[in-house]
C-alpha atoms as a PDB file:
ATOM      1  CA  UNK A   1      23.799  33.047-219.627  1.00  0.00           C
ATOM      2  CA  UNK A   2      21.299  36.262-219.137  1.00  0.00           C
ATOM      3  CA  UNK A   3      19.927  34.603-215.985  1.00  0.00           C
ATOM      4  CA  UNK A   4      23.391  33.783-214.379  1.00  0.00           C
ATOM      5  CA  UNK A   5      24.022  37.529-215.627  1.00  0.00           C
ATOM      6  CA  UNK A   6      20.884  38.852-212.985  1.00  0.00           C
ATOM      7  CA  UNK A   7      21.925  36.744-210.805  1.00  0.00           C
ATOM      8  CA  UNK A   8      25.353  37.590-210.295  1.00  0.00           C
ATOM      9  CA  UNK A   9      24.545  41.692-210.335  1.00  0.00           C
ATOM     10  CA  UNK A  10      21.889  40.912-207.748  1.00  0.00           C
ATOM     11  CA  UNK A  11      23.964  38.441-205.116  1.00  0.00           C
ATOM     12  CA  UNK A  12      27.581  39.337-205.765  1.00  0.00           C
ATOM     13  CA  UNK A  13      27.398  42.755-207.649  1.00  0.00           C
ATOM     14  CA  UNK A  14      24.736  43.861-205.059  1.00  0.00           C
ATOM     15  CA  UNK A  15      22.986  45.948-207.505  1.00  0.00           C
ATOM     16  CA  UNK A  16      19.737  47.721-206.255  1.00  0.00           C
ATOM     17  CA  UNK A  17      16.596  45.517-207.398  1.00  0.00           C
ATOM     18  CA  UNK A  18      15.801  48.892-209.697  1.00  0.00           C
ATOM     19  CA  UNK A  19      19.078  48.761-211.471  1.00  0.00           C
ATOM     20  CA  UNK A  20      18.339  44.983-211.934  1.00  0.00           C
ATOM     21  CA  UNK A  21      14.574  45.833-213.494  1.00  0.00           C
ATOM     22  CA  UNK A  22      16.030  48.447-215.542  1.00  0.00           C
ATOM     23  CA  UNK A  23      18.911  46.015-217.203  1.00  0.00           C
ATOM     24  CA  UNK A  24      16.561  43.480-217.415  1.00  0.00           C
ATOM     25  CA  UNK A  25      14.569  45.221-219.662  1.00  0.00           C
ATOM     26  CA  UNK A  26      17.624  46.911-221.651  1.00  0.00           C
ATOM     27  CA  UNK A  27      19.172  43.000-222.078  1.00  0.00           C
ATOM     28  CA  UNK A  28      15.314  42.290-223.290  1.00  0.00           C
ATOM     29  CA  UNK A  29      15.406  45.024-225.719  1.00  0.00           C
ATOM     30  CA  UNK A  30      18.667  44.090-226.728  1.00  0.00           C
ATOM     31  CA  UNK A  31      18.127  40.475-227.119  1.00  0.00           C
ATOM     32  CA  UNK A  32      14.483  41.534-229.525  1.00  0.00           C
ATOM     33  CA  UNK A  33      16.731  43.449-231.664  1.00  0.00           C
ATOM     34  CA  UNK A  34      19.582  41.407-232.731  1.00  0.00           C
ATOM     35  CA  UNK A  35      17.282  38.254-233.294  1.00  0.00           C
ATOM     36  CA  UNK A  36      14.854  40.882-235.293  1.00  0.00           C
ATOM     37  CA  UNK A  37      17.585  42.442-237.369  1.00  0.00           C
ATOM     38  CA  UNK A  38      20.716  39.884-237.410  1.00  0.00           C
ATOM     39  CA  UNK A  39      18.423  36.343-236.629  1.00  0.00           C
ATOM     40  CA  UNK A  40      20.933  36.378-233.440  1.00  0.00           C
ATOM     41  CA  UNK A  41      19.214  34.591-230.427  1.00  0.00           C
ATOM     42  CA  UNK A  42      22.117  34.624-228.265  1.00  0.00           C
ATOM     43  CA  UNK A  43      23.101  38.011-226.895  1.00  0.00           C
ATOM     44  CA  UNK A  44      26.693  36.985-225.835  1.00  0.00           C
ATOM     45  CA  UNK A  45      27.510  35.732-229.912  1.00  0.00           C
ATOM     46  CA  UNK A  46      26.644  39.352-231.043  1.00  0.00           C
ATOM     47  CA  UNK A  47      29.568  41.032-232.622  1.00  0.00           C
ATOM     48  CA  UNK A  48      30.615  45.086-232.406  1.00  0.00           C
ATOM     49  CA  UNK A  49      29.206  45.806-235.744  1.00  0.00           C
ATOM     50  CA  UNK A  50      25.346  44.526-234.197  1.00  0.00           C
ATOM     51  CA  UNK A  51      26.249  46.151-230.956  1.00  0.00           C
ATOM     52  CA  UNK A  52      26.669  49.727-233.521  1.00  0.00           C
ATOM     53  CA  UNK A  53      23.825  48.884-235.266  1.00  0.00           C
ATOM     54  CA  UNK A  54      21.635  49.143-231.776  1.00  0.00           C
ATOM     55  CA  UNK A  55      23.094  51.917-230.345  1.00  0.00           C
ATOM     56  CA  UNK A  56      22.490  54.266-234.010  1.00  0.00           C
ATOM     57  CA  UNK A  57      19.092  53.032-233.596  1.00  0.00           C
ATOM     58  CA  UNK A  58      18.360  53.930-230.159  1.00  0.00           C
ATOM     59  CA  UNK A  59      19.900  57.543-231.221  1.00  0.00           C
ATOM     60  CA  UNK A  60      17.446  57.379-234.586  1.00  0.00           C
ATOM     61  CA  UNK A  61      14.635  57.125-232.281  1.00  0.00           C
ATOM     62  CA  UNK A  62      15.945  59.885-230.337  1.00  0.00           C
ATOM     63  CA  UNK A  63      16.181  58.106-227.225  1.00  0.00           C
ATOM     64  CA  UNK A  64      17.722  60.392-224.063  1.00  0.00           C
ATOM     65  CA  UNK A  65      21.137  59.901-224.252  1.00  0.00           C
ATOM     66  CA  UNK A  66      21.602  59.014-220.885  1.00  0.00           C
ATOM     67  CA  UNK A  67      19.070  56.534-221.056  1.00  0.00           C
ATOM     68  CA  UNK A  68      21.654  55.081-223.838  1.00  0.00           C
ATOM     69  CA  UNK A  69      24.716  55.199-221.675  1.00  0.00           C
ATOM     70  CA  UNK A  70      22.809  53.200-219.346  1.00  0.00           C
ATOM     71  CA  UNK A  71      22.189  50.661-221.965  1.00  0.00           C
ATOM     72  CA  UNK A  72      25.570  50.830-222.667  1.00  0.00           C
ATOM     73  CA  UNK A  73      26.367  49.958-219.340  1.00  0.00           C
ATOM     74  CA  UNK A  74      24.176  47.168-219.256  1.00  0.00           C
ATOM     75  CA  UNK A  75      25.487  45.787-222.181  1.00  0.00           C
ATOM     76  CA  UNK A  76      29.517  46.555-220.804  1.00  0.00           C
ATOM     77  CA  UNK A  77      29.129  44.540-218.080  1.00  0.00           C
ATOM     78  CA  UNK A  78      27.095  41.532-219.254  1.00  0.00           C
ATOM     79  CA  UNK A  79      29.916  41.314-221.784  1.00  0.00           C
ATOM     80  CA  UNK A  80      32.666  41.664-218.896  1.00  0.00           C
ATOM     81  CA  UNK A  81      30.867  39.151-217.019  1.00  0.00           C
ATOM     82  CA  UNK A  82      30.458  36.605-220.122  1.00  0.00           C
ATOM     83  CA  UNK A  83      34.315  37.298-220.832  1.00  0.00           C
ATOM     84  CA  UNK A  84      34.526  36.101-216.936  1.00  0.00           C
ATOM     85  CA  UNK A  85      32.941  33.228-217.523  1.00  0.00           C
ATOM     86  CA  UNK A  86      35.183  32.115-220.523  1.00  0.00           C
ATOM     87  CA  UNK A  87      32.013  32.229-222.677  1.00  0.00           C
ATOM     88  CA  UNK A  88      33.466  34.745-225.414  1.00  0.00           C
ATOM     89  CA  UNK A  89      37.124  35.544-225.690  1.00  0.00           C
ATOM     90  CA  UNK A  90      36.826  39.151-226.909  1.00  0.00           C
ATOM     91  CA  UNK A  91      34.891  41.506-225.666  1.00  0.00           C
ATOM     92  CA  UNK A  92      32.823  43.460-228.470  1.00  0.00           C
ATOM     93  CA  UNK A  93      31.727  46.213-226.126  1.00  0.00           C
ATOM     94  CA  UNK A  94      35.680  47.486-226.565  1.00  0.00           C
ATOM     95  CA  UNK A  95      35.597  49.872-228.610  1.00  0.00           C
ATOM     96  CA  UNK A  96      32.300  51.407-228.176  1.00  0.00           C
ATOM     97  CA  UNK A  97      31.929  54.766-226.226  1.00  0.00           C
ATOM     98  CA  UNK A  98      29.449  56.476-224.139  1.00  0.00           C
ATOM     99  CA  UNK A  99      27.605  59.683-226.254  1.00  0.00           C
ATOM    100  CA  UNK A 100      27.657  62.966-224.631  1.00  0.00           C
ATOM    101  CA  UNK A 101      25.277  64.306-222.514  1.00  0.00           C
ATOM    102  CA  UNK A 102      25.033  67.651-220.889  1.00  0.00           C
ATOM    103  CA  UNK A 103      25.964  68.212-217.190  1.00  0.00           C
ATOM    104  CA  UNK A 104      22.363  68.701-215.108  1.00  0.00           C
ATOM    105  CA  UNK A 105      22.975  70.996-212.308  1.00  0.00           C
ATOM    106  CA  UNK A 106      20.601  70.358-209.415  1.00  0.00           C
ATOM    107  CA  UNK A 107      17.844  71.994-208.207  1.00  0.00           C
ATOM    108  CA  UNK A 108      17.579  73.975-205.158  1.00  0.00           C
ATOM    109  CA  UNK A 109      15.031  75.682-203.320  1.00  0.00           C
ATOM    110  CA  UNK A 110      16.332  79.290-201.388  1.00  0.00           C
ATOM    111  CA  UNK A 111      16.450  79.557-197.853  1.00  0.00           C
ATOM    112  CA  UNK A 112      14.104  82.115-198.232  1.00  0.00           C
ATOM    113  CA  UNK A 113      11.247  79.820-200.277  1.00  0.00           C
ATOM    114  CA  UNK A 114      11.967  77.227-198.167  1.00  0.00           C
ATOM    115  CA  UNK A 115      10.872  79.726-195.072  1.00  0.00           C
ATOM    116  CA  UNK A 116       8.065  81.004-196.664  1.00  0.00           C
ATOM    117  CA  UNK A 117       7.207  77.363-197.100  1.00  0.00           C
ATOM    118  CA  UNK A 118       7.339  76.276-193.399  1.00  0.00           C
ATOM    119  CA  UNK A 119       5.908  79.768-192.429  1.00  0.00           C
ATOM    120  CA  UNK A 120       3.022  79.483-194.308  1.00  0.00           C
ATOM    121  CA  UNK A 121       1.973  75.629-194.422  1.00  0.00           C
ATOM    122  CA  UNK A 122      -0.047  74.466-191.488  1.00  0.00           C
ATOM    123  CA  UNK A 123       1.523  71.461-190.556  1.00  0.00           C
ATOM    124  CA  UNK A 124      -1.247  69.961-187.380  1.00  0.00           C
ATOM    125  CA  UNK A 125       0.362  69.264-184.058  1.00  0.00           C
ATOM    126  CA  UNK A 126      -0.100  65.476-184.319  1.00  0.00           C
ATOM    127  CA  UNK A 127       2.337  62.601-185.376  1.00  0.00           C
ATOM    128  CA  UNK A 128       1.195  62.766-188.775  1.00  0.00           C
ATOM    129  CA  UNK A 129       1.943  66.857-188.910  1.00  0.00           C
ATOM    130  CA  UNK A 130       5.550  66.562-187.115  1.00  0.00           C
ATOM    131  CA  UNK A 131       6.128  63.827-189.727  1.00  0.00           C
ATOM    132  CA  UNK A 132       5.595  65.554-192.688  1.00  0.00           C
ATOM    133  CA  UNK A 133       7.260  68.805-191.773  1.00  0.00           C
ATOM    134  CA  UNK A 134      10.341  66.548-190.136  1.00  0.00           C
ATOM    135  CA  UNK A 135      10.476  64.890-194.003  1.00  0.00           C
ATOM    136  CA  UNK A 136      10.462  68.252-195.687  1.00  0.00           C
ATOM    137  CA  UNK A 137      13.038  69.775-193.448  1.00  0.00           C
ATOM    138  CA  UNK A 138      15.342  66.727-194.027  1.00  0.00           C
ATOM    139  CA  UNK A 139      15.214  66.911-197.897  1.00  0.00           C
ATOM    140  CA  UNK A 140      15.958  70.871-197.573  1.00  0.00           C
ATOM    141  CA  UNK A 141      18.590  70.119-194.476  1.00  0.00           C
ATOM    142  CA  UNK A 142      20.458  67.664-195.597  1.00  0.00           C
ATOM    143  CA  UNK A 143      20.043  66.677-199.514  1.00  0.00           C
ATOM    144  CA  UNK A 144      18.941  62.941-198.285  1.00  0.00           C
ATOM    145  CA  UNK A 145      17.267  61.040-201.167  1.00  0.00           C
ATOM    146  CA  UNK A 146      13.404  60.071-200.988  1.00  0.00           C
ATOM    147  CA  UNK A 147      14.726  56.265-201.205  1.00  0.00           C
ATOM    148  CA  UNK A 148      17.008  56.749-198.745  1.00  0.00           C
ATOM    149  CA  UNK A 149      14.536  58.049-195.985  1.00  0.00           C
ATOM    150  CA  UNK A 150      12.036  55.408-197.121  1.00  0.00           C
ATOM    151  CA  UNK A 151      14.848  53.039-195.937  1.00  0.00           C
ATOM    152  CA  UNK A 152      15.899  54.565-192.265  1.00  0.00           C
ATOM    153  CA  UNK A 153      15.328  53.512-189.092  1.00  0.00           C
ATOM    154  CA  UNK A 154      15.472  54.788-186.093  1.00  0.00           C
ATOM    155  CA  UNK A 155      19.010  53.015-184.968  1.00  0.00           C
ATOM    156  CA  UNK A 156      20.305  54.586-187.937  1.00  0.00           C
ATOM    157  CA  UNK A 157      20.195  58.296-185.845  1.00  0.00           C
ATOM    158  CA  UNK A 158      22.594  59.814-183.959  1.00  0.00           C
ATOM    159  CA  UNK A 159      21.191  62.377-182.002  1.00  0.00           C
ATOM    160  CA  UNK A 160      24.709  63.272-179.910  1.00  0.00           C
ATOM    161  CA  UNK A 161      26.727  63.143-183.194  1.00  0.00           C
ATOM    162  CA  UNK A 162      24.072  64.893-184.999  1.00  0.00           C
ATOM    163  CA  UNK A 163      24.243  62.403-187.858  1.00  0.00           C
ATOM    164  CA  UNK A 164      22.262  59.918-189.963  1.00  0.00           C
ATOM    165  CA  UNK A 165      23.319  56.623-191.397  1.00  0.00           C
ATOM    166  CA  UNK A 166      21.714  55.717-194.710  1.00  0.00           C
ATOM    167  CA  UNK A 167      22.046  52.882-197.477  1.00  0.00           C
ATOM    168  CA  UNK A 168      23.082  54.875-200.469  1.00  0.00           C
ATOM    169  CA  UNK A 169      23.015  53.823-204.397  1.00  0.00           C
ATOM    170  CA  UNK A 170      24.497  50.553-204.971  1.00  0.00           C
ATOM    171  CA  UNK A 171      23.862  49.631-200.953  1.00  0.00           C
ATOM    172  CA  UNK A 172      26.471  51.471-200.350  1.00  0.00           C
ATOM    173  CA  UNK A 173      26.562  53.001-196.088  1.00  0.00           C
ATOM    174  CA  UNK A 174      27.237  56.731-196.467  1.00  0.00           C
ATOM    175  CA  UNK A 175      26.519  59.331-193.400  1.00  0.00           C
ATOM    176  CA  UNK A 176      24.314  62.479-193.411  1.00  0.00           C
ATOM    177  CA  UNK A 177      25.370  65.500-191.318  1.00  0.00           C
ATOM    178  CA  UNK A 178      22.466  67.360-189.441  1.00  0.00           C
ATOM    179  CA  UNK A 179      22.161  70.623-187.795  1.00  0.00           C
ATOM    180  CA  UNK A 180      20.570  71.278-184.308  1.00  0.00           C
ATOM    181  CA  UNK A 181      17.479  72.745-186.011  1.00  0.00           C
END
């Protein structure tokens, strides 16, 4: 059932292959600790009570609590998908809710700093120079993600609309605004 799980988040889900990795290795965690604790080796015959039982142990440990909704996740939607798949008829993830976290602003750097910066970094005048002061005028310009420009291509430029074309989180298209500078 876990393998049919990867598989459909990785064909039909289209989850990124890091999202994968990452719920791989929360299912694997998962799967150690109810056959540890409840002598369960089937993760879809857990029940909400062994579902508690992990969460209050990933909070004992003082795991990040995001890092825990994430595991959450995981676990919401291999249950959704075993429910799918007529393999359980109740879903125990029901009842159990995400913890809190605290809202993390992002970071900026002032116009200013970022001047300063580009004033006073001597980029060369070859490809290699023009490369790496393009990248960090592209971060600062336009917010793009480092995974994002790892990922574009030249077609994926317009020059006359001033726009770039990028494969966002969860390959999803989305389109970048530039300015002239």
């Amino acid at each position: 059932m876990v393998d049919s799980f990867f598989k459909y988040l990785q064909y039909e889900k289209r989850y990124s292959p890091k999202t994968i990795l990452s719920y791989q290795t929360d299912l694997h965690q998962y799967s150690k600790f109810l056959e540890q604790t409840y002598e369960e080796k089937k993760p879809e015959l857990a029940t909400y009570g062994a579902i508690r039982s992990w969460i209050v142990s990933l909070v004992e440990i003082k795991l990040d609590p995001r890092s825990i909704n994430r595991k959450i996740a995981c676990l919401r939607s291999f249950y959704k998908f075993c429910l799918k798949q007529e393999v359980i008829t109740k879903n125990p993830m029901q009842k159990i809710k995400v913890l809190k976290t605290a809202k993390k602003l992002p970071h900026f750097v002032h116009e200013e700093d970022m001047t300063k910066l580009l004033d006073h970094v001597q980029f060369e005048n070859d490809l290699e120079g023009c490369r790496n002061r393009l990248i960090i005028e592209l971060f600062y310009g336009t917010g793009i993600r480092l995974s994002e420009l790892i990922g574009l291509k030249e077609s994926n430029i317009n020059l006359h609309e001033r726009t770039i074309k990028v494969l966002g989180k969860r390959n999803k298209e989305r389109v970048i605004p530039f300015s002239k500078s």
